[in-house]
N, C-alpha and C. Protein backbone atom coordinates (compact mmCIF):
# COMPACT_ATOMS: atom_id res chain seq x y z
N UNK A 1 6.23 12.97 -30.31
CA UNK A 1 5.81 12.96 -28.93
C UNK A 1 6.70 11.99 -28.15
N UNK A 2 7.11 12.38 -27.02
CA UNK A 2 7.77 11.73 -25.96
C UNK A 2 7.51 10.53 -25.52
N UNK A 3 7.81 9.51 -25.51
CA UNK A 3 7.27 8.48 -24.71
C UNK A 3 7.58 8.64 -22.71
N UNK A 4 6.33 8.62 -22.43
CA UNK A 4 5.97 8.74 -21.07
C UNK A 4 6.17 7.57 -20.35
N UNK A 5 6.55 7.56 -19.07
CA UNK A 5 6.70 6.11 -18.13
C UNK A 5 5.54 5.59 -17.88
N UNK A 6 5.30 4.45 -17.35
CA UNK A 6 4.20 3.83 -16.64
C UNK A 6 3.64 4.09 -15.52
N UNK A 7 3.10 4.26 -14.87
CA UNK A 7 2.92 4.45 -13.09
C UNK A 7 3.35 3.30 -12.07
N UNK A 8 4.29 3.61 -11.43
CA UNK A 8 5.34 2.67 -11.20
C UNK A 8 3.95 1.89 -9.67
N UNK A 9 3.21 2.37 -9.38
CA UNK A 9 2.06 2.14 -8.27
C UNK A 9 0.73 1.27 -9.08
N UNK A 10 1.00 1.46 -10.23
CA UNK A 10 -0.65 0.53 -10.64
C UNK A 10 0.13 -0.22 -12.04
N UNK A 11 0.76 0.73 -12.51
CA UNK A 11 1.10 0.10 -14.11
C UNK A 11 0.50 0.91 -15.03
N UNK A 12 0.03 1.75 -15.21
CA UNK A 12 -1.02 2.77 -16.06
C UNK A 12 -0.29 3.00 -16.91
N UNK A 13 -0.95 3.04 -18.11
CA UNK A 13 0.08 3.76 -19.01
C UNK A 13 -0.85 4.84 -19.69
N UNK A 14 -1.30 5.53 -19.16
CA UNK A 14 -2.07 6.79 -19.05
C UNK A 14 -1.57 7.43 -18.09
N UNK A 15 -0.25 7.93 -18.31
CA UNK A 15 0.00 8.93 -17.42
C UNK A 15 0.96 10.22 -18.13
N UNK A 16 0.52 10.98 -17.37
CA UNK A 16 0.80 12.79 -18.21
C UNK A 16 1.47 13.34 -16.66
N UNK A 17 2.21 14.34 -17.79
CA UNK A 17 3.32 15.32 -17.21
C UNK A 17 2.72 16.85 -16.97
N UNK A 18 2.82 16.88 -16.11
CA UNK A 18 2.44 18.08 -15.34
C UNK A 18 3.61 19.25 -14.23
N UNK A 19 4.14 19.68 -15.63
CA UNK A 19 5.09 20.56 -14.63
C UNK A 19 6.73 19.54 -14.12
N UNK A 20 7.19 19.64 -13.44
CA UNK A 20 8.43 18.52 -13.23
C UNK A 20 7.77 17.07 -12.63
N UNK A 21 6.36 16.72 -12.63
CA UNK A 21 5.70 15.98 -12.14
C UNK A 21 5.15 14.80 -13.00
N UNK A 22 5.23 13.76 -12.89
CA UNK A 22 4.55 12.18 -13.85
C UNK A 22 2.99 12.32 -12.47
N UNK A 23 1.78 12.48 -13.70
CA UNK A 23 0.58 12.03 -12.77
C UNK A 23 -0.16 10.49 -13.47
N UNK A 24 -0.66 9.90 -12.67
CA UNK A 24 -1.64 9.16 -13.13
C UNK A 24 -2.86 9.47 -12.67
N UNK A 25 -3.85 9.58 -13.98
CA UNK A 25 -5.00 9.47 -13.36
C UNK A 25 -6.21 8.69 -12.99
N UNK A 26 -5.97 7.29 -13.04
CA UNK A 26 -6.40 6.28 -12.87
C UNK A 26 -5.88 6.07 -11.46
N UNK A 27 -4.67 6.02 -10.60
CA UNK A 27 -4.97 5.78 -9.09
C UNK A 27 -4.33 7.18 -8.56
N UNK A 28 -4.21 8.10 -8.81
CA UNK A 28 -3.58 9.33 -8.74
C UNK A 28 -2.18 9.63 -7.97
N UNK A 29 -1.31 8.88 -8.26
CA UNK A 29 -0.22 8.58 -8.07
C UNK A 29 0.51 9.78 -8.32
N UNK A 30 1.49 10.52 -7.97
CA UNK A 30 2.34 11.63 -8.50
C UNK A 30 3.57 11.11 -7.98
N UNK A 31 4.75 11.47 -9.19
CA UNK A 31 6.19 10.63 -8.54
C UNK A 31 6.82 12.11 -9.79
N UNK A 32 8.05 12.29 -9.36
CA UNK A 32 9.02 12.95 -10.01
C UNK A 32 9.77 12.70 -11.13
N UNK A 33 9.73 13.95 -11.78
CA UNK A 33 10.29 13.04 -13.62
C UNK A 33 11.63 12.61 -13.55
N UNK A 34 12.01 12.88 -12.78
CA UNK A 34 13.72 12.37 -12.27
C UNK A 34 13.57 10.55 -11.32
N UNK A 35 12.35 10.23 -11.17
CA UNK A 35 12.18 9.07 -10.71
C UNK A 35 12.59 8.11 -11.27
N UNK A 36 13.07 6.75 -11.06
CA UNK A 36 13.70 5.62 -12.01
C UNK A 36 13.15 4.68 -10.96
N UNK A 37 12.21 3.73 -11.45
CA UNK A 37 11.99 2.58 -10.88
C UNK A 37 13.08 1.85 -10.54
N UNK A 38 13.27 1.23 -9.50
CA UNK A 38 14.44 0.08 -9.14
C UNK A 38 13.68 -1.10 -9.10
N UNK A 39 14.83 -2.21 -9.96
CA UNK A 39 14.11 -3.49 -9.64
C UNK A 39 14.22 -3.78 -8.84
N UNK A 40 15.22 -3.70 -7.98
CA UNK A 40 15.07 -4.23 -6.63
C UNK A 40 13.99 -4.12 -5.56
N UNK A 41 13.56 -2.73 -5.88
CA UNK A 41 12.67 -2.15 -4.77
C UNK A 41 11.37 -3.18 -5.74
N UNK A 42 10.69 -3.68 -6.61
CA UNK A 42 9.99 -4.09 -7.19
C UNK A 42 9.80 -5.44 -6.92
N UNK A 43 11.33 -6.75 -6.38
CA UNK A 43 11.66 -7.64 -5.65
C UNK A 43 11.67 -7.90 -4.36
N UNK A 44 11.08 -6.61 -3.92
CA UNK A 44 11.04 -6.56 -2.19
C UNK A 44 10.18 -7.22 -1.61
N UNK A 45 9.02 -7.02 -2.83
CA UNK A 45 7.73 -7.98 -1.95
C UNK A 45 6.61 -7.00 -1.71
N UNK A 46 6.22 -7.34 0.00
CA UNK A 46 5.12 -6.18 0.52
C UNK A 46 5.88 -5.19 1.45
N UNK A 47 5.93 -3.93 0.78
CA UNK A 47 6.26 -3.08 2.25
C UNK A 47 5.33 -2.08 2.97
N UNK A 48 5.67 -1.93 4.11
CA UNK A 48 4.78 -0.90 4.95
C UNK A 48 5.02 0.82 4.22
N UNK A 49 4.19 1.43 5.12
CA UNK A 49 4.47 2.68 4.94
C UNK A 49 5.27 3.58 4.70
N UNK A 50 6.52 3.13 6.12
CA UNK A 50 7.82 3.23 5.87
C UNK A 50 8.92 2.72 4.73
N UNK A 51 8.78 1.96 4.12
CA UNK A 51 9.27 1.11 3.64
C UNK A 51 10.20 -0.10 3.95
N UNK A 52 9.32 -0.59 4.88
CA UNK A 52 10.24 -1.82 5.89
C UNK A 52 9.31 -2.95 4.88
N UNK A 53 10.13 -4.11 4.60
CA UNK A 53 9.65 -4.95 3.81
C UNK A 53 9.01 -5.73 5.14
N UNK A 54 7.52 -6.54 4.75
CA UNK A 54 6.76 -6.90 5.69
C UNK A 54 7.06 -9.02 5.28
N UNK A 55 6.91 -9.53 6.29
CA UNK A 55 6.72 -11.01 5.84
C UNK A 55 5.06 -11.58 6.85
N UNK A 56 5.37 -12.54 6.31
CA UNK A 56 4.34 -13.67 7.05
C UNK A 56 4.45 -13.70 8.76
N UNK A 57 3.69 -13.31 9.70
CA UNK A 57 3.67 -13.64 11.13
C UNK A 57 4.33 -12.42 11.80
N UNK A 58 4.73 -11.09 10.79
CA UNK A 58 4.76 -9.82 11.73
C UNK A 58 3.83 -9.23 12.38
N UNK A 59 4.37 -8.64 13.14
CA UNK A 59 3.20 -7.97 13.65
C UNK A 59 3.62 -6.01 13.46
N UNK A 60 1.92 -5.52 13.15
CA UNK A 60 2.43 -4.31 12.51
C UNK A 60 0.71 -3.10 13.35
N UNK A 61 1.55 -2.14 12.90
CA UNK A 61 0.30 -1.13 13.85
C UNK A 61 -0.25 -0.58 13.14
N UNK A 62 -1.82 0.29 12.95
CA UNK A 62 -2.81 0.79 11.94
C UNK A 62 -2.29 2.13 12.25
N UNK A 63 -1.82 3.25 10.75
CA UNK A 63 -1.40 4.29 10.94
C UNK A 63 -2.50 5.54 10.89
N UNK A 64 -3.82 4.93 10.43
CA UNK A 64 -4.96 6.12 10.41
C UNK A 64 -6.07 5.26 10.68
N UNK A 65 -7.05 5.83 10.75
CA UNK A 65 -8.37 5.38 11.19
C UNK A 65 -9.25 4.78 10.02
N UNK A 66 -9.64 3.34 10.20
CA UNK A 66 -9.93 2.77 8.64
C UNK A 66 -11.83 2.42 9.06
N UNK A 67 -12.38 2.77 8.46
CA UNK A 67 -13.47 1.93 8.48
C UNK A 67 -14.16 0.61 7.91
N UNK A 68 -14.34 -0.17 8.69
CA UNK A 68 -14.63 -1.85 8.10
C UNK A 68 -15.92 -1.58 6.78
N UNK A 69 -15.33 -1.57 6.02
CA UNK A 69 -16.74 -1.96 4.85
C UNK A 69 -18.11 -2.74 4.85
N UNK A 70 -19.16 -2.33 5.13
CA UNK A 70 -20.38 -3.25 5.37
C UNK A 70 -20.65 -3.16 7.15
N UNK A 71 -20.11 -2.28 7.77
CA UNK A 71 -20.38 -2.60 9.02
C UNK A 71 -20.15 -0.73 10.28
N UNK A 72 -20.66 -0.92 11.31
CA UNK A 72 -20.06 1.09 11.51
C UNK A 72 -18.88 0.27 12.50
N UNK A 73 -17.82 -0.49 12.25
CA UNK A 73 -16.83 -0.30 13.36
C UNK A 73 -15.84 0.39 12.41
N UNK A 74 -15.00 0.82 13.39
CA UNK A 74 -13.98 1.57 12.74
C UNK A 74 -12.53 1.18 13.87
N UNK A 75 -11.60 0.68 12.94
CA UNK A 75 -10.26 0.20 13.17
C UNK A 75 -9.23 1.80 13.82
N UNK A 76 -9.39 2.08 14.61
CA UNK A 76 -8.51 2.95 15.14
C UNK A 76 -6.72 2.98 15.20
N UNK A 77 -6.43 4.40 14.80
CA UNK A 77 -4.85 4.55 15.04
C UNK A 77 -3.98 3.94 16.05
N UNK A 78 -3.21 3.10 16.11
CA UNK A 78 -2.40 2.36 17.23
C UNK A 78 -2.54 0.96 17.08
N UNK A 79 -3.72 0.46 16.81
CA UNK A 79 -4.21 -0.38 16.74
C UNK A 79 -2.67 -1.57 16.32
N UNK A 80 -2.09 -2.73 17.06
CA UNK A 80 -1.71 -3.41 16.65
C UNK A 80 -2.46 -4.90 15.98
N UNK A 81 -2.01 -5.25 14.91
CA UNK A 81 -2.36 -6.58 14.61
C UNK A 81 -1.44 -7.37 14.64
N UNK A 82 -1.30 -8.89 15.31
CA UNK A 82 -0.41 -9.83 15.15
C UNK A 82 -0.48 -10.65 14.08
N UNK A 83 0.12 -11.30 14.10
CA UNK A 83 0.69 -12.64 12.96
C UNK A 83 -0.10 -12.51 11.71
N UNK A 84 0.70 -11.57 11.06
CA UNK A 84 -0.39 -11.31 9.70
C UNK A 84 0.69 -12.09 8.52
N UNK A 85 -0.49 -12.25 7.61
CA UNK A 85 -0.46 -13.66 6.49
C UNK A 85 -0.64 -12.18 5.13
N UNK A 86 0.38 -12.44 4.48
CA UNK A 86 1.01 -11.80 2.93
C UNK A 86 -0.30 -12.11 1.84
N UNK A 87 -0.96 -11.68 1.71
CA UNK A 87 -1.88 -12.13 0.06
C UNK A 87 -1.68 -11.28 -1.08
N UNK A 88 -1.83 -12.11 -1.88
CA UNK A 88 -1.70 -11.65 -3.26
C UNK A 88 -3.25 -10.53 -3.72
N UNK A 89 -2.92 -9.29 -4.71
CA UNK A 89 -4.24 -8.45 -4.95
C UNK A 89 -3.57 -6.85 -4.12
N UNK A 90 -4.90 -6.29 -4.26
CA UNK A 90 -4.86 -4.94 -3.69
C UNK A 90 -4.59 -4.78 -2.06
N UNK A 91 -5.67 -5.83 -1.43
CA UNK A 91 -5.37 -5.52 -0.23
C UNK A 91 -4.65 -6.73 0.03
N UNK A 92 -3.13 -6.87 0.35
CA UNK A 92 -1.89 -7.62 0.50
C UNK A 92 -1.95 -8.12 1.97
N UNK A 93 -2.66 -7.72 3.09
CA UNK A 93 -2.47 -8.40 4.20
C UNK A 93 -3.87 -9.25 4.60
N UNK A 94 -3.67 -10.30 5.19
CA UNK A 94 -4.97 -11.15 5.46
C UNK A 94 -4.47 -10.45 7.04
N UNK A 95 -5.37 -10.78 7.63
CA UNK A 95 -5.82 -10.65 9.33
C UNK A 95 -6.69 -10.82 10.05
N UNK A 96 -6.68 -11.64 11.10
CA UNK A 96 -7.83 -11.64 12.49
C UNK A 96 -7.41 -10.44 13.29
N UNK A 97 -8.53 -9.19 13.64
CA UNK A 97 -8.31 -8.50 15.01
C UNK A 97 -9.82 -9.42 15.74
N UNK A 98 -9.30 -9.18 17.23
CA UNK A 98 -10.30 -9.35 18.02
C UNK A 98 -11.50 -8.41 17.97
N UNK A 99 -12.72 -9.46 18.13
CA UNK A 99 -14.33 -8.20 18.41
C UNK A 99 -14.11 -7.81 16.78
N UNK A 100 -13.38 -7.68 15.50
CA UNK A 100 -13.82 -7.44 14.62
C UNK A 100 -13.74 -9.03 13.06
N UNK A 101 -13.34 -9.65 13.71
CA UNK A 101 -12.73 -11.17 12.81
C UNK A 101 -11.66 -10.69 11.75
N UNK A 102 -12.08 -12.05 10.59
CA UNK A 102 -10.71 -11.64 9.58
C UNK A 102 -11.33 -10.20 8.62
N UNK A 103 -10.40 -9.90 8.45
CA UNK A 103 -9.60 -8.41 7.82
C UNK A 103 -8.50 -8.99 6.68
N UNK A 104 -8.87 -8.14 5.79
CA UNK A 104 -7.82 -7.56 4.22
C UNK A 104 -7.46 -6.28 4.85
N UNK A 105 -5.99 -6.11 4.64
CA UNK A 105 -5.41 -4.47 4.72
C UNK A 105 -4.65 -4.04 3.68
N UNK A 106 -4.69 -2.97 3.74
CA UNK A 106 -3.90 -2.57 2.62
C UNK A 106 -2.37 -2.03 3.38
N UNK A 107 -1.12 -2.78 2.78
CA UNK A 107 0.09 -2.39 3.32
C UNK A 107 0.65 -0.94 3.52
N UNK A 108 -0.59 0.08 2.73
CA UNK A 108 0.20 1.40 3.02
C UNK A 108 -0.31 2.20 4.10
N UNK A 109 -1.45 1.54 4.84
CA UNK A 109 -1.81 1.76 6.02
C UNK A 109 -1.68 1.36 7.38
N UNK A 110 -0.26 0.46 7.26
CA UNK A 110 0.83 -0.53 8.44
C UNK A 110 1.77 0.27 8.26
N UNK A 111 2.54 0.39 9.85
CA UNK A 111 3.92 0.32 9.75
C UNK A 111 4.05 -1.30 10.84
N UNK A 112 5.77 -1.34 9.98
CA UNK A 112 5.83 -2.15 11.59
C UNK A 112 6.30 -2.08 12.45
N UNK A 113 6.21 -3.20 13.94
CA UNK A 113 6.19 -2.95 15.06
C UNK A 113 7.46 -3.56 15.14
């Protein structure tokens, strides 16, 4: 049997081939069997959506409509946030918006501004 890659998005090493396709099914990641992780891209840090590497005190815009956990507001498309702070974990951005306080985001739901 073949040895299979990791899931270059969580680290899984439960992941199966499906057709010219690497899946995971633990965060359901799909990437191409012709894919090659770069370390570099792995040294980048946090990036947005786009893949613009993000730092400390950018400011970046909400690309879909998120709902706050524990509460009915809901963070709307456009939405800019300023001076956002890098954290370590799943959700990588700390943030204050106004009328809603501090906020965790997750970087694949920023681009930046």
């Amino acid at each position: 049997m073949s040895e299979l890659p990791e899931c270059p998005q969580c680290g899984s090493a439960f992941t199966y081939e499906d057709r010219s396709m690497f899946v995971c099914p633990e965060c359901g990641n799909e990437w191409s069997s012709a894919f090659e992780p770069v370390a570099a891209a792995a040294d980048a840090g946090v990036v947005d959506c786009n893949g613009n590497t993000l730092s400390d005190g950018d400011t970046v815009a909400v690309i879909k409509d998120l709902k706050v956990k524990g509460s009915s507001v809901v963070i709307k498309v456009g939405t800019r946030v300023k001076n956002i702070r890098l954290a370590e974990g799943d959700h990588d951005i700390d943030c204050r918006m106004p009328g809603v306080g501090a906020l965790q985001l997750k970087s694949q739901f920023v681009k930046k501004v």
